[in-house]
Structures are given as C-alpha cells and as structure tokens.
N, C-alpha and C. Protein backbone atom coordinates (compact mmCIF):
# COMPACT_ATOMS: atom_id res chain seq x y z
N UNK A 1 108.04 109.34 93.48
CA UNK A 1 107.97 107.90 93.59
C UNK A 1 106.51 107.51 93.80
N UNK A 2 106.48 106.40 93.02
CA UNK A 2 104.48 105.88 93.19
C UNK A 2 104.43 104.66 93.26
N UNK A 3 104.12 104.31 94.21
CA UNK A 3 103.46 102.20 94.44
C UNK A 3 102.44 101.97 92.45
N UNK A 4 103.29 101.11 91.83
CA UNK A 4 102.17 100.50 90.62
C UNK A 4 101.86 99.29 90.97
N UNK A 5 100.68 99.51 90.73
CA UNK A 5 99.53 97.83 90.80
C UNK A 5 98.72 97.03 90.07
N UNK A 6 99.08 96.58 89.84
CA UNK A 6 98.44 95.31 88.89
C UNK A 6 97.19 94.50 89.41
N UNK A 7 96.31 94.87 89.68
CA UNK A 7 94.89 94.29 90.18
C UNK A 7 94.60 93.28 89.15
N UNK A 8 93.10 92.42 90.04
CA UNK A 8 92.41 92.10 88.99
C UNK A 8 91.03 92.45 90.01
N UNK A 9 89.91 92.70 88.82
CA UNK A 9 88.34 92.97 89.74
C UNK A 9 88.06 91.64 90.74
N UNK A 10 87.40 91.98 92.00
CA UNK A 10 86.94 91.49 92.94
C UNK A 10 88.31 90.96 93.72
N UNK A 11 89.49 90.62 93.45
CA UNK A 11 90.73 90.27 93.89
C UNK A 11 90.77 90.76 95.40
N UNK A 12 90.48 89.79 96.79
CA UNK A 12 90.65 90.38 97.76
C UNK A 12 91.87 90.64 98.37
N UNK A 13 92.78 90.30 97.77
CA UNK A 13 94.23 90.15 98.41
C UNK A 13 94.64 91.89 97.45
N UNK A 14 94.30 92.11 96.83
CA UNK A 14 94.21 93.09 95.42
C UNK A 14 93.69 94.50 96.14
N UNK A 15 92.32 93.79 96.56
CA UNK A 15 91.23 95.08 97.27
C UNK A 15 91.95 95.16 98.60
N UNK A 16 92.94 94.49 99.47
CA UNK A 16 93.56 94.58 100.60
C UNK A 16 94.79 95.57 100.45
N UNK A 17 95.08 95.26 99.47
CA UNK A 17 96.40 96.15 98.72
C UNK A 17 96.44 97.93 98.88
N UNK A 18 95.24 97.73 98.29
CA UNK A 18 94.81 98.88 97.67
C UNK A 18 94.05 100.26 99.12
N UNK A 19 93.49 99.12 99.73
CA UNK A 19 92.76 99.61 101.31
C UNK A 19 93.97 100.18 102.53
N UNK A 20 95.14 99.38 102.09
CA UNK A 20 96.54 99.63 102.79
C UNK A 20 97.43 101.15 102.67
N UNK A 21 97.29 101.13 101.01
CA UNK A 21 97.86 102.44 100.22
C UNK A 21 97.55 103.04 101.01
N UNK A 22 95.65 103.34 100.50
CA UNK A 22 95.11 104.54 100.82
C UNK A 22 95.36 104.75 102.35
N UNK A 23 95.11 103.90 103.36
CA UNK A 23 95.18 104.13 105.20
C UNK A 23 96.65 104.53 105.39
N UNK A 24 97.54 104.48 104.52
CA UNK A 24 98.92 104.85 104.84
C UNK A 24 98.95 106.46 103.58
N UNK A 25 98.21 106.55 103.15
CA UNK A 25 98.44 107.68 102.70
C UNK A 25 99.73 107.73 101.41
N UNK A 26 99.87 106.60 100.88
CA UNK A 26 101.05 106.42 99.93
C UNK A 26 100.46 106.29 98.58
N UNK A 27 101.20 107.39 98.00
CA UNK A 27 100.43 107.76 96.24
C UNK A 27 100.66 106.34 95.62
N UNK A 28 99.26 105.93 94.56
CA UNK A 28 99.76 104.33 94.30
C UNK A 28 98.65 105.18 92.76
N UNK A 29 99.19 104.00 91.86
CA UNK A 29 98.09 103.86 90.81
C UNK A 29 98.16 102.12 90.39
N UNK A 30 96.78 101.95 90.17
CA UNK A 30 96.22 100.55 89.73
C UNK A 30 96.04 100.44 88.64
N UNK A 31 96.25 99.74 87.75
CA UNK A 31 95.97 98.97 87.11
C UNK A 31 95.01 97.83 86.68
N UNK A 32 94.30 97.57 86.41
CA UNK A 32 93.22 96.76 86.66
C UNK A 32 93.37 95.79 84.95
N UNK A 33 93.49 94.70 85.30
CA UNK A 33 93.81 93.58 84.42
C UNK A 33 92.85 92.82 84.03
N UNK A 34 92.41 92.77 83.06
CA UNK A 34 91.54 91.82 82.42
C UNK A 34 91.19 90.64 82.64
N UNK A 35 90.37 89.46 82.61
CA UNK A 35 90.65 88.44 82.96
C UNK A 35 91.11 87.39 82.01
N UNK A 36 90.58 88.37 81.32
CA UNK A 36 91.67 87.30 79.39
C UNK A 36 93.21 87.73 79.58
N UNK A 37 93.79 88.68 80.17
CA UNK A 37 95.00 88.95 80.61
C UNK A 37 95.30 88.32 81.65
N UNK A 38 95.24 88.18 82.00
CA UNK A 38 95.65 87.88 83.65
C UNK A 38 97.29 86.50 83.31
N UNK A 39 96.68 85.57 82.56
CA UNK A 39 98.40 85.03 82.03
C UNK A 39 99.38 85.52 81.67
N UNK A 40 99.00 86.70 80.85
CA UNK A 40 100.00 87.21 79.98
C UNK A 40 100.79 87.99 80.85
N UNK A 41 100.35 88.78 82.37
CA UNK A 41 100.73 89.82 82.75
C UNK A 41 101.52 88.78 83.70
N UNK A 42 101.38 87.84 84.28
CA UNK A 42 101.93 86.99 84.89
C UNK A 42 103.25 86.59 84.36
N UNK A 43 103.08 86.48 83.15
CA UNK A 43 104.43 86.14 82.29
C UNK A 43 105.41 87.45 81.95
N UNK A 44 104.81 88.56 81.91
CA UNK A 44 105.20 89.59 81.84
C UNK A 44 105.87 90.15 83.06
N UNK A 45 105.34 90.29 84.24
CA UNK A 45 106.05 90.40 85.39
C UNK A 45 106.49 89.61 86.12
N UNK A 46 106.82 88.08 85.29
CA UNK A 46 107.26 87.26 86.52
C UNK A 46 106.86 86.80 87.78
N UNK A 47 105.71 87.23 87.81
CA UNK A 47 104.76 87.12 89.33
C UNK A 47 103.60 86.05 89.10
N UNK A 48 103.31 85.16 89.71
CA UNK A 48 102.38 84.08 89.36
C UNK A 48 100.66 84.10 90.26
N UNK A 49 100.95 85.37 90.87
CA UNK A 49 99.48 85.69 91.73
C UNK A 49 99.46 87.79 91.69
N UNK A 50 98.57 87.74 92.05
CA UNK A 50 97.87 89.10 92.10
C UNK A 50 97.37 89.77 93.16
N UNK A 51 97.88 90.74 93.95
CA UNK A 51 98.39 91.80 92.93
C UNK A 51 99.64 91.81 93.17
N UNK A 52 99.93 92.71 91.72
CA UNK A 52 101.67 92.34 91.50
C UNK A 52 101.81 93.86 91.27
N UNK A 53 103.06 94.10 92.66
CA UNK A 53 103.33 95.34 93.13
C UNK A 53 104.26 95.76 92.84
N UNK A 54 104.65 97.33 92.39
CA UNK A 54 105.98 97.46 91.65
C UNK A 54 106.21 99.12 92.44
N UNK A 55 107.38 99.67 93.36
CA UNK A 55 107.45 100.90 93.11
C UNK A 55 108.38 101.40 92.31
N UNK A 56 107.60 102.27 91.04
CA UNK A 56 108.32 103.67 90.29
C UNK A 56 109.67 104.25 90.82
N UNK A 57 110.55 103.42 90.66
CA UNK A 57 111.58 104.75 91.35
C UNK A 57 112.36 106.08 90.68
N UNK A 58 112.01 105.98 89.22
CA UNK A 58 112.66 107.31 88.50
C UNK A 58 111.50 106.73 87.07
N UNK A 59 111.94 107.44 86.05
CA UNK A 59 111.27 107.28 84.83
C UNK A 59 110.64 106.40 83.90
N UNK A 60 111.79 104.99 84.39
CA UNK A 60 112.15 103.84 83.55
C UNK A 60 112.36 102.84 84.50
N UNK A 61 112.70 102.64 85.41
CA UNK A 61 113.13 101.53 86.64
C UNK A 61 111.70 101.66 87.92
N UNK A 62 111.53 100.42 88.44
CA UNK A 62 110.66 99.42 88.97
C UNK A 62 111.39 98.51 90.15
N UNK A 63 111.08 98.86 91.35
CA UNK A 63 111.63 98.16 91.90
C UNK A 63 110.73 97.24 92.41
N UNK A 64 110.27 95.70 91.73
CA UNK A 64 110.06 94.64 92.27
C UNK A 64 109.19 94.63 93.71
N UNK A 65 108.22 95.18 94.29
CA UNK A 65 107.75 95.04 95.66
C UNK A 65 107.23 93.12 95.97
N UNK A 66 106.62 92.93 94.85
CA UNK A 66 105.67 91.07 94.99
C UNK A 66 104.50 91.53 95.01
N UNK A 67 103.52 91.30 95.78
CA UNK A 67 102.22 90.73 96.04
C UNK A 67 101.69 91.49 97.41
N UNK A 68 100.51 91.05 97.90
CA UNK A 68 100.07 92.11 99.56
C UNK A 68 100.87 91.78 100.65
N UNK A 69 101.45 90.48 101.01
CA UNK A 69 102.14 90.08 102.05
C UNK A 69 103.61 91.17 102.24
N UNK A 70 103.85 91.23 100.91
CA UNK A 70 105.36 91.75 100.34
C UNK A 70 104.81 93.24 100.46
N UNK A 71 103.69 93.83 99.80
CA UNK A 71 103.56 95.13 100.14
C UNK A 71 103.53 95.94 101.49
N UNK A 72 103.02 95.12 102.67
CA UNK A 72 102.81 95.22 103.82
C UNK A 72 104.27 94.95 104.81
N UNK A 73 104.91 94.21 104.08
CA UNK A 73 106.05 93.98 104.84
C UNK A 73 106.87 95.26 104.67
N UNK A 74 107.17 95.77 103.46
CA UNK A 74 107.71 96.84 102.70
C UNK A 74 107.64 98.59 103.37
N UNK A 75 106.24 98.39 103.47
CA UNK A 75 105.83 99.76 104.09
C UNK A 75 106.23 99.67 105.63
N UNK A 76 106.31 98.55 106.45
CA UNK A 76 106.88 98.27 107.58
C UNK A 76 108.31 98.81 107.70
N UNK A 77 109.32 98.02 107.08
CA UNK A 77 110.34 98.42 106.65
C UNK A 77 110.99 99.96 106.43
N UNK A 78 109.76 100.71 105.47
CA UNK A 78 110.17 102.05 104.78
C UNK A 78 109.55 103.06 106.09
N UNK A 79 108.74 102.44 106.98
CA UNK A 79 108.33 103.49 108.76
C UNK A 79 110.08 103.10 109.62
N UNK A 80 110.03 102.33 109.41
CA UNK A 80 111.40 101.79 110.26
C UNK A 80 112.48 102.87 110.14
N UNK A 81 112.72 102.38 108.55
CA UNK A 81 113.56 103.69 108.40
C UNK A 81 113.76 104.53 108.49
N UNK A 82 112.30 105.17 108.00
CA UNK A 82 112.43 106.92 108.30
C UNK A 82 112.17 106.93 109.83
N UNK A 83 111.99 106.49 110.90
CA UNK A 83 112.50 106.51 112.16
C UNK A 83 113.60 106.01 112.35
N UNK A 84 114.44 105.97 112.00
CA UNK A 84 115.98 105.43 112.16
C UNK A 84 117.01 106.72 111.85
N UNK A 85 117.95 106.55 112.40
CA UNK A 85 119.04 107.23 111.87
C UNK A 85 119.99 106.95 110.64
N UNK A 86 119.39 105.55 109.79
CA UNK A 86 119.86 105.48 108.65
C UNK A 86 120.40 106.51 107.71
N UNK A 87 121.37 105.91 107.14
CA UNK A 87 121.66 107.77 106.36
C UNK A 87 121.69 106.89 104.90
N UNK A 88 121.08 107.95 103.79
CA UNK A 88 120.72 107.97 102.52
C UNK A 88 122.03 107.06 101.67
N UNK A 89 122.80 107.37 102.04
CA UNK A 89 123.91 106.56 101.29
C UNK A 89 123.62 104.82 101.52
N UNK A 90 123.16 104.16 103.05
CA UNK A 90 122.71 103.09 102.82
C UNK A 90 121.78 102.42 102.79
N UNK A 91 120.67 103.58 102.35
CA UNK A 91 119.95 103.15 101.91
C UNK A 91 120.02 103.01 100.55
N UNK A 92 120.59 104.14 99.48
CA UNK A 92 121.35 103.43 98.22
C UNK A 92 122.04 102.16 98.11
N UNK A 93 122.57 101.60 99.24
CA UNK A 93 123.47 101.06 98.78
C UNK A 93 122.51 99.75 99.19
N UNK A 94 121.93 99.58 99.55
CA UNK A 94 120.83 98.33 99.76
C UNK A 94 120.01 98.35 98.34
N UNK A 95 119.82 99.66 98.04
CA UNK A 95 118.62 99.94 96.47
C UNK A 95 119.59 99.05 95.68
N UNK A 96 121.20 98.82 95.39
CA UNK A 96 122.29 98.98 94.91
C UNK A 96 122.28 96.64 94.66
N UNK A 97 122.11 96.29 96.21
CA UNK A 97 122.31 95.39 96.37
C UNK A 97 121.00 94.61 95.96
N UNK A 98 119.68 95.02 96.09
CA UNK A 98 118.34 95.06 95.49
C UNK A 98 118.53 94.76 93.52
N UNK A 99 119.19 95.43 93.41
CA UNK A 99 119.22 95.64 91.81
C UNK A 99 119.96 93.85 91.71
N UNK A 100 121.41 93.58 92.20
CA UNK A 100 122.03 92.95 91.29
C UNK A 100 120.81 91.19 92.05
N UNK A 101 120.11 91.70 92.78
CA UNK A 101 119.45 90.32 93.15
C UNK A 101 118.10 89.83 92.59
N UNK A 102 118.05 91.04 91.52
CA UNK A 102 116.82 90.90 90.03
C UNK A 102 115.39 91.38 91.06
N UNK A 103 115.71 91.74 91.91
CA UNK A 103 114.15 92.41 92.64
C UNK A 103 113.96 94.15 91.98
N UNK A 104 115.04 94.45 91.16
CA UNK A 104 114.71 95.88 90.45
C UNK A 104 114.29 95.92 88.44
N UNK A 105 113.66 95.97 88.42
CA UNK A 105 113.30 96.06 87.11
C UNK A 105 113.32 97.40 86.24
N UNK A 106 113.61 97.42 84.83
CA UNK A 106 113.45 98.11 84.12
C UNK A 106 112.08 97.67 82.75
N UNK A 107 111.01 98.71 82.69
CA UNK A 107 110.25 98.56 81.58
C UNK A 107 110.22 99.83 80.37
C-alpha cells in the first residue's frame, strides 16, 4: 500500500503533505503537476485544490484520502487503530462502507 500525490511546485499545503509522509515514515510517491495541468487534474480527480491525496490499495483501486487537512486526519485515525483492538474484518467492512460512499476510486 502507498499514499499517491498530486502536488503542484511551491504548493505549501502540498510541501506540508509531503513533510508529514516523510516524519511518519509512510511510503508515498508524488506526482508533481504542471501548471498548464493543474485544471485538468482537478477535473480528473474530482478535487478542486491541491494536494490531492489518494491511497493505492491493490493494483487498480484508490481510496479517495482529499487534500492535507484530510491526510493528517487519516494518519490519525490509521495510529488509532493499530492501537486498538479493532479486528481486520471491521476494518474491511468500513473499507466496504467507504466504497459505496464514492470516497474509493478505481483508475
């Protein structure tokens, strides 16, 4: 599994993103977007600001993270858990409930 990112250069909310990964130690790859792109990718991921955060969860599927607020909340969330006694089945079954609420993508 890998955090994907959609940057754009000098983007501080982007460069905050990215400063977060690395201090948490979570494999990510960037992307870095053009600035003649920057509409198109917007229209493309449905996201209307930058950076637009996606984690890899198998080959073909994307699960929807948002932007730095949303990335930061996320990694909060995913410490929670793995300190919890949550068991794997619900956490599927949240991945499950994630999907039919369009926050999971396929590209």
């Amino acid at each position: 599994m890998m955090i994907v990112l959609y940057v754009l250069d000098g983007c501080p909310y982007c460069n905050n993103s990215l400063r977060v990964l690395k201090e948490n130690k979570i494999k990510h790859k960037a992307i870095v977007v053009a600035q003649k792109d920057k509409e198109k990718y917007k229209k493309i991921n449905k996201m209307n600001t930058f950076p637009q955060i996606f984690i890899n969860v198998d080959k073909d599927t994307y699960l929807k993270i948002g932007g730095n607020d949303d990335l930061e909340e996320t990694i909060n969330i995913v410490k929670e858990i793995q300190n919890s006694n949550v068991s794997l089945d619900s956490i599927y079954y949240m991945y499950r409930l994630m999907n039919k609420s369009g926050r999971i993508v396929s590209k």
